[in-house]
ModelCIF file with pLDDT and N, C-alpha, C, O atoms, coordinates in Angstrom:
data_MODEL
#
_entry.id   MODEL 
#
_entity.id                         1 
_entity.type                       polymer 
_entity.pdbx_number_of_molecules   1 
#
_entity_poly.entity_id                      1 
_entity_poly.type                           'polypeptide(L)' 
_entity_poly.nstd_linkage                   no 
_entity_poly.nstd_monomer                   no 
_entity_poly.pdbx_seq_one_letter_code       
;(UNK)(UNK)(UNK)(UNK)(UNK)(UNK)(UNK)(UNK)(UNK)(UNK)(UNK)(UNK)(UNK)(UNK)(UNK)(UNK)
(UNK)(UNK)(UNK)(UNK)(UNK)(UNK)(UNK)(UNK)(UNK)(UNK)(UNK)(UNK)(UNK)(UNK)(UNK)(UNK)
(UNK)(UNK)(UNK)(UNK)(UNK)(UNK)(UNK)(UNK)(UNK)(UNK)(UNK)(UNK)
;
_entity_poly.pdbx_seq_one_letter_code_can   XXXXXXXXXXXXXXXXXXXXXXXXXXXXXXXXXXXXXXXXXXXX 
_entity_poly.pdbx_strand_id                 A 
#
loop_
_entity_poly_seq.entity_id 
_entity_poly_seq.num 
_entity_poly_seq.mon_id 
_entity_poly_seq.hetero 
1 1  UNK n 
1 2  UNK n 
1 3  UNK n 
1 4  UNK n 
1 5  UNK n 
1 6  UNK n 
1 7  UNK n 
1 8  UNK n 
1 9  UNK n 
1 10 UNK n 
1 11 UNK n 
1 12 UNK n 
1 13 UNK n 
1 14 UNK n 
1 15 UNK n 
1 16 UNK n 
1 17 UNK n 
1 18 UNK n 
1 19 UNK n 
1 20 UNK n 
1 21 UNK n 
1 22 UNK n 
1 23 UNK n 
1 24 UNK n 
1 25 UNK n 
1 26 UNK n 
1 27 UNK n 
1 28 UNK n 
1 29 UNK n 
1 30 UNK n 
1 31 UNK n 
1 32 UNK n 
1 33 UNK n 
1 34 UNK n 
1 35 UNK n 
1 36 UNK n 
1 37 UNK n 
1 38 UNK n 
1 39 UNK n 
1 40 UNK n 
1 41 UNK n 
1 42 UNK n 
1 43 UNK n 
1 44 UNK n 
#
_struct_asym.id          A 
_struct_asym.entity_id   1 
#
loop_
_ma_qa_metric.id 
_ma_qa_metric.mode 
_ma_qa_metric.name 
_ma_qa_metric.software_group_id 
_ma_qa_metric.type 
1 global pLDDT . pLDDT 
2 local  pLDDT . pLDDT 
#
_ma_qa_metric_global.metric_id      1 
_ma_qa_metric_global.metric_value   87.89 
_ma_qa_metric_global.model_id       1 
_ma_qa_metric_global.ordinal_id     1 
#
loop_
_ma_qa_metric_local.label_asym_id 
_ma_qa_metric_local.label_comp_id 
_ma_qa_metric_local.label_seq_id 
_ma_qa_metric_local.metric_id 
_ma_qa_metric_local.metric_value 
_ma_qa_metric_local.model_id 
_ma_qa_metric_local.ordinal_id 
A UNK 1  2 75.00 1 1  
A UNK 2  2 72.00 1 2  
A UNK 3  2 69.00 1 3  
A UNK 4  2 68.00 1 4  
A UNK 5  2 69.00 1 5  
A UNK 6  2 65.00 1 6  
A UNK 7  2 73.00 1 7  
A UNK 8  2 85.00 1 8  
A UNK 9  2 89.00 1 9  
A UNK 10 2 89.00 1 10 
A UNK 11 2 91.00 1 11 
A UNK 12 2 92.00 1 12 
A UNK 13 2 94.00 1 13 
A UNK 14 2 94.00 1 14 
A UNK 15 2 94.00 1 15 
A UNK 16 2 95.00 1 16 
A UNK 17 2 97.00 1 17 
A UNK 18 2 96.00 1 18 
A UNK 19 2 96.00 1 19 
A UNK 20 2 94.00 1 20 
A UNK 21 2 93.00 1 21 
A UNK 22 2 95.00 1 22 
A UNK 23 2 94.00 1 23 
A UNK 24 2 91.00 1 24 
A UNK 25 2 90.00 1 25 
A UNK 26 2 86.00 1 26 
A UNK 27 2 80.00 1 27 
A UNK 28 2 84.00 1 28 
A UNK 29 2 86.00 1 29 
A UNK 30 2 90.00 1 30 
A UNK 31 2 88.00 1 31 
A UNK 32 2 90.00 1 32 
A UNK 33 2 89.00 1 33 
A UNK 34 2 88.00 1 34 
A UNK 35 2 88.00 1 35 
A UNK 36 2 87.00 1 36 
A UNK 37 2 91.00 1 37 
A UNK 38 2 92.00 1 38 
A UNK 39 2 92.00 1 39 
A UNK 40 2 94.00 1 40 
A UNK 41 2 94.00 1 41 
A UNK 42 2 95.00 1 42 
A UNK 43 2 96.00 1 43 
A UNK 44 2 97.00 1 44 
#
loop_
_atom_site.group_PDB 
_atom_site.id 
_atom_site.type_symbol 
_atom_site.label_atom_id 
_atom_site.label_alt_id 
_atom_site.label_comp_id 
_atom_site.label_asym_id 
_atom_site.label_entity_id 
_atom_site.label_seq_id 
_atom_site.pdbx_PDB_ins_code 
_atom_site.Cartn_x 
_atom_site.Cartn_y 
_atom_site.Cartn_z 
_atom_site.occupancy 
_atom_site.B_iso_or_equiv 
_atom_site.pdbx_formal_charge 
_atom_site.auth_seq_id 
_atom_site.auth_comp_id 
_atom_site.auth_asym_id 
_atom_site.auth_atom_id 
_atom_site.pdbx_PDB_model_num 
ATOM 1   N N  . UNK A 1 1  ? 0.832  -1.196  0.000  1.00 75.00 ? 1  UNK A N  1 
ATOM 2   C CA . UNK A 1 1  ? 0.000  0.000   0.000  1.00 75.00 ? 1  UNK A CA 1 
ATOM 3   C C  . UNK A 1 1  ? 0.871  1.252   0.000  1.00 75.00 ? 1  UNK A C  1 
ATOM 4   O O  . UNK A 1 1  ? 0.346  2.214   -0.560 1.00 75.00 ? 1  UNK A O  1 
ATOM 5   N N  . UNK A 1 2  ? 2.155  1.460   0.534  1.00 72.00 ? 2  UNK A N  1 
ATOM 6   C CA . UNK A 1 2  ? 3.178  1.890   0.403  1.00 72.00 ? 2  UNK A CA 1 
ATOM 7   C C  . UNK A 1 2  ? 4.483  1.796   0.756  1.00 72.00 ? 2  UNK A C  1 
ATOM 8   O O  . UNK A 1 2  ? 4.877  0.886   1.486  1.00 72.00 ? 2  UNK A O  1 
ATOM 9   N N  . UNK A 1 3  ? 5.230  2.672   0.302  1.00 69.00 ? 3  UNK A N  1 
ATOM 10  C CA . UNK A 1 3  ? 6.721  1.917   0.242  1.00 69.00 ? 3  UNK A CA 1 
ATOM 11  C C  . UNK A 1 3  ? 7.385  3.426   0.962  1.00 69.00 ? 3  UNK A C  1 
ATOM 12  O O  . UNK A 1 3  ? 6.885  4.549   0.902  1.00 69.00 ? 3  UNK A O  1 
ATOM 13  N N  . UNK A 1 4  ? 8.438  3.078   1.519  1.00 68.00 ? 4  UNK A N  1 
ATOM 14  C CA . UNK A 1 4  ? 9.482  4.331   2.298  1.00 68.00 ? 4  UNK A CA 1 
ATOM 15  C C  . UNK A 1 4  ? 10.807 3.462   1.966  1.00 68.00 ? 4  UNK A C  1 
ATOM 16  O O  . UNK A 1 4  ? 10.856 2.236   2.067  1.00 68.00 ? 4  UNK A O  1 
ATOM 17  N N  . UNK A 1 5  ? 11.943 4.349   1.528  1.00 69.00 ? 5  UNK A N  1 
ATOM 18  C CA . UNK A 1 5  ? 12.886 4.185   1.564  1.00 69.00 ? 5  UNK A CA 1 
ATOM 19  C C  . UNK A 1 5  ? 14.088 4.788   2.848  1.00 69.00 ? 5  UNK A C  1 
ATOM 20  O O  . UNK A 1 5  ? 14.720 5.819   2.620  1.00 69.00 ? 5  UNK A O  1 
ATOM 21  N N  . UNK A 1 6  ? 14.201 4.339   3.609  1.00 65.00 ? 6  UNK A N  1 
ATOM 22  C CA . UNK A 1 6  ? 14.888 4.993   5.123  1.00 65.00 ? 6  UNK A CA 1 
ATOM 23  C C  . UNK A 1 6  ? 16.282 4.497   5.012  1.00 65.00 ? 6  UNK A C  1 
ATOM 24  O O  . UNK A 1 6  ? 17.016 4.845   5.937  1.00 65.00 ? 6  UNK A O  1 
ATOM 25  N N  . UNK A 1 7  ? 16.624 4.018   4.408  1.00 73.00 ? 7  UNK A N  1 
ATOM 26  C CA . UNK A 1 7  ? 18.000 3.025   4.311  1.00 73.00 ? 7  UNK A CA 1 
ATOM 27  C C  . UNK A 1 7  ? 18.878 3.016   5.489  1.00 73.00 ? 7  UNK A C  1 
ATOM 28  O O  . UNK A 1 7  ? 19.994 3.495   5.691  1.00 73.00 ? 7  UNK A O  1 
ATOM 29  N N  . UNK A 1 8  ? 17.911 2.213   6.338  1.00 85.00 ? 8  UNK A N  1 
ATOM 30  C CA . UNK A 1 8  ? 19.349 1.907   7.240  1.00 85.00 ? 8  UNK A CA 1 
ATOM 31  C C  . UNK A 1 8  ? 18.663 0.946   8.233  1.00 85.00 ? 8  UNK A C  1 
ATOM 32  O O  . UNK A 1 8  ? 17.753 1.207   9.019  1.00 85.00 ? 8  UNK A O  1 
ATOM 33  N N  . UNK A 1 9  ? 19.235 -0.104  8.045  1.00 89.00 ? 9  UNK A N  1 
ATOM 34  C CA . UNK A 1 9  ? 18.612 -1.414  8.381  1.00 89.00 ? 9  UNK A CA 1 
ATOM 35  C C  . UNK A 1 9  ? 18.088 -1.810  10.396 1.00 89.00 ? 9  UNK A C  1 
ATOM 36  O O  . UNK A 1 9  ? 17.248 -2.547  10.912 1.00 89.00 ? 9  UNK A O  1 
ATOM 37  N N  . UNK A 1 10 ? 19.173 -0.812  10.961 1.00 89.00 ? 10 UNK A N  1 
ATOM 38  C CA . UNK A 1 10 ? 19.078 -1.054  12.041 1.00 89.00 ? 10 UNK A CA 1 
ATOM 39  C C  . UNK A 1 10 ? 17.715 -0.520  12.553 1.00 89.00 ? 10 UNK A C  1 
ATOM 40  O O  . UNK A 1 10 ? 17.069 -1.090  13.432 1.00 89.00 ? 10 UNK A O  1 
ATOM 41  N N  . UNK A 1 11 ? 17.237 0.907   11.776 1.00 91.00 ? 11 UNK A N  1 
ATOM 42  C CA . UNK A 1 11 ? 15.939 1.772   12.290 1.00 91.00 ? 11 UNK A CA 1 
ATOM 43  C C  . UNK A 1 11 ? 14.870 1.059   11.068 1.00 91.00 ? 11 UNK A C  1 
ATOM 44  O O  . UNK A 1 11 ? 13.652 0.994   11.234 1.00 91.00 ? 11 UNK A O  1 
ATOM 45  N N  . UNK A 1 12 ? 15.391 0.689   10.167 1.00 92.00 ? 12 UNK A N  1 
ATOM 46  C CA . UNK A 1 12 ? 14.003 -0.316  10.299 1.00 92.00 ? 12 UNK A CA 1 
ATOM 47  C C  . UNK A 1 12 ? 13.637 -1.487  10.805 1.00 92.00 ? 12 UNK A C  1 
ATOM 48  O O  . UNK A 1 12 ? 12.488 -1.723  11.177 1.00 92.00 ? 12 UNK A O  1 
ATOM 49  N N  . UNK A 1 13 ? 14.633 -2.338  10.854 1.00 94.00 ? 13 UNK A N  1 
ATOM 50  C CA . UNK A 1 13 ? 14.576 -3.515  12.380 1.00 94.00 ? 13 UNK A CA 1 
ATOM 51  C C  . UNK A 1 13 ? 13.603 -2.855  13.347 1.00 94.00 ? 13 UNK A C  1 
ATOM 52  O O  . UNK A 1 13 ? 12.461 -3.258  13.569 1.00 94.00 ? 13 UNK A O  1 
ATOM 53  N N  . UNK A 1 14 ? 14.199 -1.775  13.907 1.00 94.00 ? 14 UNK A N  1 
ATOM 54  C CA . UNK A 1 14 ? 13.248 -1.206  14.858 1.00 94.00 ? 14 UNK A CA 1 
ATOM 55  C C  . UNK A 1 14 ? 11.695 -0.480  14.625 1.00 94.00 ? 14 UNK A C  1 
ATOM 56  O O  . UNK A 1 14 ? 10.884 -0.151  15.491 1.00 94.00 ? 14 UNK A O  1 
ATOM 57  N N  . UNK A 1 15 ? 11.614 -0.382  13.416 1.00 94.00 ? 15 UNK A N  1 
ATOM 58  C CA . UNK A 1 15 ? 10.292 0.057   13.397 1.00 94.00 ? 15 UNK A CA 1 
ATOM 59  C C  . UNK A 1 15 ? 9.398  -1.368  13.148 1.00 94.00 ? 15 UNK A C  1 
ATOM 60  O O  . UNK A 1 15 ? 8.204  -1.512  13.412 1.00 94.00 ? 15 UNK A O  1 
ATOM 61  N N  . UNK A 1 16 ? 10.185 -2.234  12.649 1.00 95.00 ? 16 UNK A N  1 
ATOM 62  C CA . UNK A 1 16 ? 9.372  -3.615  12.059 1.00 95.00 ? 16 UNK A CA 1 
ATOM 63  C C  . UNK A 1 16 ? 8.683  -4.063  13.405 1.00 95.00 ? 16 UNK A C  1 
ATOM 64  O O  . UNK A 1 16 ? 7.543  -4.508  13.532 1.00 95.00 ? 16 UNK A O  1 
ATOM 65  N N  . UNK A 1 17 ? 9.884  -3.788  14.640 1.00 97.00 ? 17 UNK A N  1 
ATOM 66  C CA . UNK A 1 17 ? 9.700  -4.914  15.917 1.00 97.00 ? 17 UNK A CA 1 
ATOM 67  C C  . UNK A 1 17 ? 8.891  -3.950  16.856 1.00 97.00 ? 17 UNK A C  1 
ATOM 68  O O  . UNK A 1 17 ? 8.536  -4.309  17.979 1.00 97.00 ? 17 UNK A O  1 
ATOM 69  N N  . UNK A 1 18 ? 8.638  -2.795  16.376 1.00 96.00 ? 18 UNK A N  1 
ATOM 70  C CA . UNK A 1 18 ? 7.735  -1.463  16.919 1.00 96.00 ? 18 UNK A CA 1 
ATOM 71  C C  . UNK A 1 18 ? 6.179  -1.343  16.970 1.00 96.00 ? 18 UNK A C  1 
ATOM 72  O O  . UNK A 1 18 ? 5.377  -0.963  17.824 1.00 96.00 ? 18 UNK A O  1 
ATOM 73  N N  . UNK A 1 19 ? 6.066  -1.963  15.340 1.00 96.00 ? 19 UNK A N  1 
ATOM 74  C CA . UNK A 1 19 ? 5.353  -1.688  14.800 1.00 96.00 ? 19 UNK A CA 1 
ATOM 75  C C  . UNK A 1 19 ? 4.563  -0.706  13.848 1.00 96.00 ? 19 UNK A C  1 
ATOM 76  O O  . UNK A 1 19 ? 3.549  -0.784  13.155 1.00 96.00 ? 19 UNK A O  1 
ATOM 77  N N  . UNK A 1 20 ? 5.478  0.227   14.134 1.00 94.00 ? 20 UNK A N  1 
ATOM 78  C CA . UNK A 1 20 ? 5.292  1.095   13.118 1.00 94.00 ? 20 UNK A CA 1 
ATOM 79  C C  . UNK A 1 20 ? 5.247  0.727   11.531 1.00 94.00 ? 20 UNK A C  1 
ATOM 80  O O  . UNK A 1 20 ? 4.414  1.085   10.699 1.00 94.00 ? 20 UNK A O  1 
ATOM 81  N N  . UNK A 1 21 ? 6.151  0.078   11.401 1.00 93.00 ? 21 UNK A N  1 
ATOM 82  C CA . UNK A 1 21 ? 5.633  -0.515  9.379  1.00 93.00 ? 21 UNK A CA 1 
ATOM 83  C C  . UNK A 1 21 ? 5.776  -2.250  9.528  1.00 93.00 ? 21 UNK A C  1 
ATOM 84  O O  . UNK A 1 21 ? 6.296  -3.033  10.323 1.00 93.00 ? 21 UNK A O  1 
ATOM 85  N N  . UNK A 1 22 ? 5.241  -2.304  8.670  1.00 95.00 ? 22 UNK A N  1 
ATOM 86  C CA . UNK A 1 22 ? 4.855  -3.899  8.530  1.00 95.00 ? 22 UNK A CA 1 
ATOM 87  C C  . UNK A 1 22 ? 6.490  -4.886  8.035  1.00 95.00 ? 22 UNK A C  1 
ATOM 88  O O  . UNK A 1 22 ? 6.977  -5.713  8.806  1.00 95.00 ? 22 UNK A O  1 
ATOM 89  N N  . UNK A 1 23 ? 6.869  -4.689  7.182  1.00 94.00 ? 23 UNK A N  1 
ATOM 90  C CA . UNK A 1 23 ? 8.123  -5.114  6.694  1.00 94.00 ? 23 UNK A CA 1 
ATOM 91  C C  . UNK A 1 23 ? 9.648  -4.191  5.946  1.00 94.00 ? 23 UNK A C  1 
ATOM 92  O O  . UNK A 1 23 ? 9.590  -3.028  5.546  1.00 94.00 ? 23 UNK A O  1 
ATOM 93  N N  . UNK A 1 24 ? 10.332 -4.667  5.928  1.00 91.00 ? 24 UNK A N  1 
ATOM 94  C CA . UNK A 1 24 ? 11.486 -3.933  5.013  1.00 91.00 ? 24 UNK A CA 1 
ATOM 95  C C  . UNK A 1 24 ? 12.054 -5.267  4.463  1.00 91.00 ? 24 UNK A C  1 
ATOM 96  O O  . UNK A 1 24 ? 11.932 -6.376  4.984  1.00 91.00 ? 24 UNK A O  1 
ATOM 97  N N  . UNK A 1 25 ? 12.729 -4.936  3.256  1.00 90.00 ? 25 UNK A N  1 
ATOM 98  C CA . UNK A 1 25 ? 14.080 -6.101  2.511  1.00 90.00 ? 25 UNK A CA 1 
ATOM 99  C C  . UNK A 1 25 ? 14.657 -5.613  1.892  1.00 90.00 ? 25 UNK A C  1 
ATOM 100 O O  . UNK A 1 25 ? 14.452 -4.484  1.449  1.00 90.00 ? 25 UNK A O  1 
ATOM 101 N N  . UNK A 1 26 ? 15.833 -6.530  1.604  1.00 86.00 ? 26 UNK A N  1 
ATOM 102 C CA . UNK A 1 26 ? 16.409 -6.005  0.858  1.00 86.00 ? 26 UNK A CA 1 
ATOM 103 C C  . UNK A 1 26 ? 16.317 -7.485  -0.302 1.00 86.00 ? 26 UNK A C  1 
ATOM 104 O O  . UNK A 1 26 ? 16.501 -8.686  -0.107 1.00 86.00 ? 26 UNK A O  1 
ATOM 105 N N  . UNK A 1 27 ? 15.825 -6.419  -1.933 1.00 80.00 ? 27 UNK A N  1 
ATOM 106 C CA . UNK A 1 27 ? 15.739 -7.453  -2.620 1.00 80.00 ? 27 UNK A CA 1 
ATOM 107 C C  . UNK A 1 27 ? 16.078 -8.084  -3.668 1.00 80.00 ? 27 UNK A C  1 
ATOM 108 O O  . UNK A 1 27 ? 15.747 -8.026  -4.852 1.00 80.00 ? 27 UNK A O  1 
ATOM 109 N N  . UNK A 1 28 ? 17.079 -8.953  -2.817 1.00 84.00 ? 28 UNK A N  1 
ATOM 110 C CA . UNK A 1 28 ? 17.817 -10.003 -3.844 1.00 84.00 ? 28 UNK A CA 1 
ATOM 111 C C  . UNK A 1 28 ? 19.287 -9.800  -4.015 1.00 84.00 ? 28 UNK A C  1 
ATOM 112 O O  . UNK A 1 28 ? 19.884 -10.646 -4.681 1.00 84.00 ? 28 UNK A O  1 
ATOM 113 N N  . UNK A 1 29 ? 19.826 -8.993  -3.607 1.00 86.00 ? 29 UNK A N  1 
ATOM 114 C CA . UNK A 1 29 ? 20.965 -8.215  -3.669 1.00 86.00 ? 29 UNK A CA 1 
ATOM 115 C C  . UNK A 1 29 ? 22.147 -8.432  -2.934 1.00 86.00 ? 29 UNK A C  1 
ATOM 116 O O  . UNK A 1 29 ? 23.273 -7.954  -3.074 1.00 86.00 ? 29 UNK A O  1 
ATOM 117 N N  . UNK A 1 30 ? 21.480 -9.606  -1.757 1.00 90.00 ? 30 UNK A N  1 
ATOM 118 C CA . UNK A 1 30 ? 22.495 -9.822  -1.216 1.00 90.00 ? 30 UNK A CA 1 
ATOM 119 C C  . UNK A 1 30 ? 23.822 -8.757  -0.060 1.00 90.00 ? 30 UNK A C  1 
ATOM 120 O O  . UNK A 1 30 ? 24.929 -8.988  0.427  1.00 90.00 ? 30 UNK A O  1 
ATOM 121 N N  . UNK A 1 31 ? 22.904 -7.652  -0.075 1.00 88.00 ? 31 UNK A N  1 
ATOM 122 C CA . UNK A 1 31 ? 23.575 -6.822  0.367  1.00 88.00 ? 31 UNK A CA 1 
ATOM 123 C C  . UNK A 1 31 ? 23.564 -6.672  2.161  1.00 88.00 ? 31 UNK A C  1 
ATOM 124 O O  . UNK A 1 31 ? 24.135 -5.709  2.674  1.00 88.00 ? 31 UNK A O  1 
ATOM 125 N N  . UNK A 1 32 ? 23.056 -7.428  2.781  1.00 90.00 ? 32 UNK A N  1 
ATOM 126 C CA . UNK A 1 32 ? 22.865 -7.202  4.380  1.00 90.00 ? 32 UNK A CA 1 
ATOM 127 C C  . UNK A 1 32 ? 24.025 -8.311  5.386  1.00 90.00 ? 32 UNK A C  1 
ATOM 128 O O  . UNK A 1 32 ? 24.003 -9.510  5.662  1.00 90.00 ? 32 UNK A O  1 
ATOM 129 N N  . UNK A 1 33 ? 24.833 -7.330  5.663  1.00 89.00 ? 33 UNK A N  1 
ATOM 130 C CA . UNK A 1 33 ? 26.200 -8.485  6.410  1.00 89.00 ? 33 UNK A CA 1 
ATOM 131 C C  . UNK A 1 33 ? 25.539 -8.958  7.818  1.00 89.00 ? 33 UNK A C  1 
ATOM 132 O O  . UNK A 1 33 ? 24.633 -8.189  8.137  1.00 89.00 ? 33 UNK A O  1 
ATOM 133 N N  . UNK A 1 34 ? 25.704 -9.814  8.572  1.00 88.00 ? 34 UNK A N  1 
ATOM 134 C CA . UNK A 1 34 ? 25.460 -9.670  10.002 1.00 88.00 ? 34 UNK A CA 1 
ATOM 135 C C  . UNK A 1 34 ? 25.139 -8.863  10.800 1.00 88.00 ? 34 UNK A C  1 
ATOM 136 O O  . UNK A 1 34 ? 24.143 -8.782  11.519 1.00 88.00 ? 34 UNK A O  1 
ATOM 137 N N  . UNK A 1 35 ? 26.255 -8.060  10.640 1.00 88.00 ? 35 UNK A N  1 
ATOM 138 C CA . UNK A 1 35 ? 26.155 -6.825  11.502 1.00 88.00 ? 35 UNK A CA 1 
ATOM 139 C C  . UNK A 1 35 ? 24.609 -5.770  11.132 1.00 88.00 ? 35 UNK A C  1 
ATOM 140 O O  . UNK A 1 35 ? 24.102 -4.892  11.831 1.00 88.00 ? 35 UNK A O  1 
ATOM 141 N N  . UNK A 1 36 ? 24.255 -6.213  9.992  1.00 87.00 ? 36 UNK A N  1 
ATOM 142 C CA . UNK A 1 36 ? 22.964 -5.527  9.793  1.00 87.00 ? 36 UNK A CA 1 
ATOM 143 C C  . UNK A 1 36 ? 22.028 -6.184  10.330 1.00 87.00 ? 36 UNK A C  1 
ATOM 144 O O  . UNK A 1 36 ? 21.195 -5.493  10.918 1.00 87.00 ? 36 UNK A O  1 
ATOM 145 N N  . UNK A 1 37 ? 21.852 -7.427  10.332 1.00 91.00 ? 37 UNK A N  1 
ATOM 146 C CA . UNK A 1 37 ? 20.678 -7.916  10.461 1.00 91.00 ? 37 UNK A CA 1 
ATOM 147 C C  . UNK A 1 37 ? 20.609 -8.780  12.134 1.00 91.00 ? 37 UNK A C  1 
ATOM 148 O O  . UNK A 1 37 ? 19.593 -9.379  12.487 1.00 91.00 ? 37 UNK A O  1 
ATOM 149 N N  . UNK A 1 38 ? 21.846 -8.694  12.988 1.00 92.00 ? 38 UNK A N  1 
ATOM 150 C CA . UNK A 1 38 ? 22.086 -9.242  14.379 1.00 92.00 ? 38 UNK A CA 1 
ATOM 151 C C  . UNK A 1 38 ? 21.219 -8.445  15.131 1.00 92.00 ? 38 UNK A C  1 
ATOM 152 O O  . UNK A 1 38 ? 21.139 -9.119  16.158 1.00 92.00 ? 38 UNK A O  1 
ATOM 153 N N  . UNK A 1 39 ? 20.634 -7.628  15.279 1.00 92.00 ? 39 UNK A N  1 
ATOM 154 C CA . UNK A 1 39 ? 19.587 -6.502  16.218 1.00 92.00 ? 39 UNK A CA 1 
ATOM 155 C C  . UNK A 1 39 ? 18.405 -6.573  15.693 1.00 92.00 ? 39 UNK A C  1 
ATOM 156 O O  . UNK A 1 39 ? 17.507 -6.195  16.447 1.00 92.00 ? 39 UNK A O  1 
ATOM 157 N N  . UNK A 1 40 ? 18.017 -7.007  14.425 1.00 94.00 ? 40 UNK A N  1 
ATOM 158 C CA . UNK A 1 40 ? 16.800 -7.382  13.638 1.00 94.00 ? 40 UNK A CA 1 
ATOM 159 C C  . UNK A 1 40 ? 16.587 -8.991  13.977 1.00 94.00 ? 40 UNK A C  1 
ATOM 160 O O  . UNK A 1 40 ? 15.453 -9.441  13.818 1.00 94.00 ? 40 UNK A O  1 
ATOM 161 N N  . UNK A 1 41 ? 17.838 -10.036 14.527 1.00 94.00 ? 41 UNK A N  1 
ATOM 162 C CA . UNK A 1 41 ? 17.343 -11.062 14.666 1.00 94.00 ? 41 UNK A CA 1 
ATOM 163 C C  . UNK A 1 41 ? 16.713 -11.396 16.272 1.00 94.00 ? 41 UNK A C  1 
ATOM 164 O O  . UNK A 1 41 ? 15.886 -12.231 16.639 1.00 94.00 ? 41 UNK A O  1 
ATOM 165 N N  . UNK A 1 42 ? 17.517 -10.320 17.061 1.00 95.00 ? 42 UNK A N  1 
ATOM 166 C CA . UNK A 1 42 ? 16.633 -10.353 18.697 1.00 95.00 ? 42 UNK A CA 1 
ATOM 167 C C  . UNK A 1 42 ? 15.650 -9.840  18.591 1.00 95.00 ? 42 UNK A C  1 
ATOM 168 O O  . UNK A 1 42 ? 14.644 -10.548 18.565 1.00 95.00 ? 42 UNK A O  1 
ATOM 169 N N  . UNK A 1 43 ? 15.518 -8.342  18.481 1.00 96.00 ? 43 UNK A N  1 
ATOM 170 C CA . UNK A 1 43 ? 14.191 -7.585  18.770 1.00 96.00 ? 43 UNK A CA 1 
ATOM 171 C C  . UNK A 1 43 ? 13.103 -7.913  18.154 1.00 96.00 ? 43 UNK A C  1 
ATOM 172 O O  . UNK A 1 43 ? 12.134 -8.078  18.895 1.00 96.00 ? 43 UNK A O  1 
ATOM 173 N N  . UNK A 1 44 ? 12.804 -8.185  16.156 1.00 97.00 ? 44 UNK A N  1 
ATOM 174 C CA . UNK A 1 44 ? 11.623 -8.483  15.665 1.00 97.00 ? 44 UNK A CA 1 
ATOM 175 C C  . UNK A 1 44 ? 11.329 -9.707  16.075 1.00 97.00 ? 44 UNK A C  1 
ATOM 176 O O  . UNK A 1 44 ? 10.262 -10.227 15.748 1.00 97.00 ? 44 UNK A O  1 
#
């Protein structure tokens, strides 16, 4: 229904596990190291 581009994985982790927006990805690109996605794998 809509899309935001915020680029930066850690504050959308946090809005995902907030609730504020429903999802983020990244797609297909292969572009998210650990370090991006280790605070997105506790909190959401």
């Amino acid at each position: 229904a809509r899309v935001r581009i915020l680029s930066t994985t850690c504050l959308e982790a946090a809005l995902v596990a907030e609730g504020a927006i429903d999802a983020f990805a990244d797609a297909c690109s292969d572009t998210h190291r650990l370090v991006d996605l280790a605070a997105a794998a506790v909190t959401v």
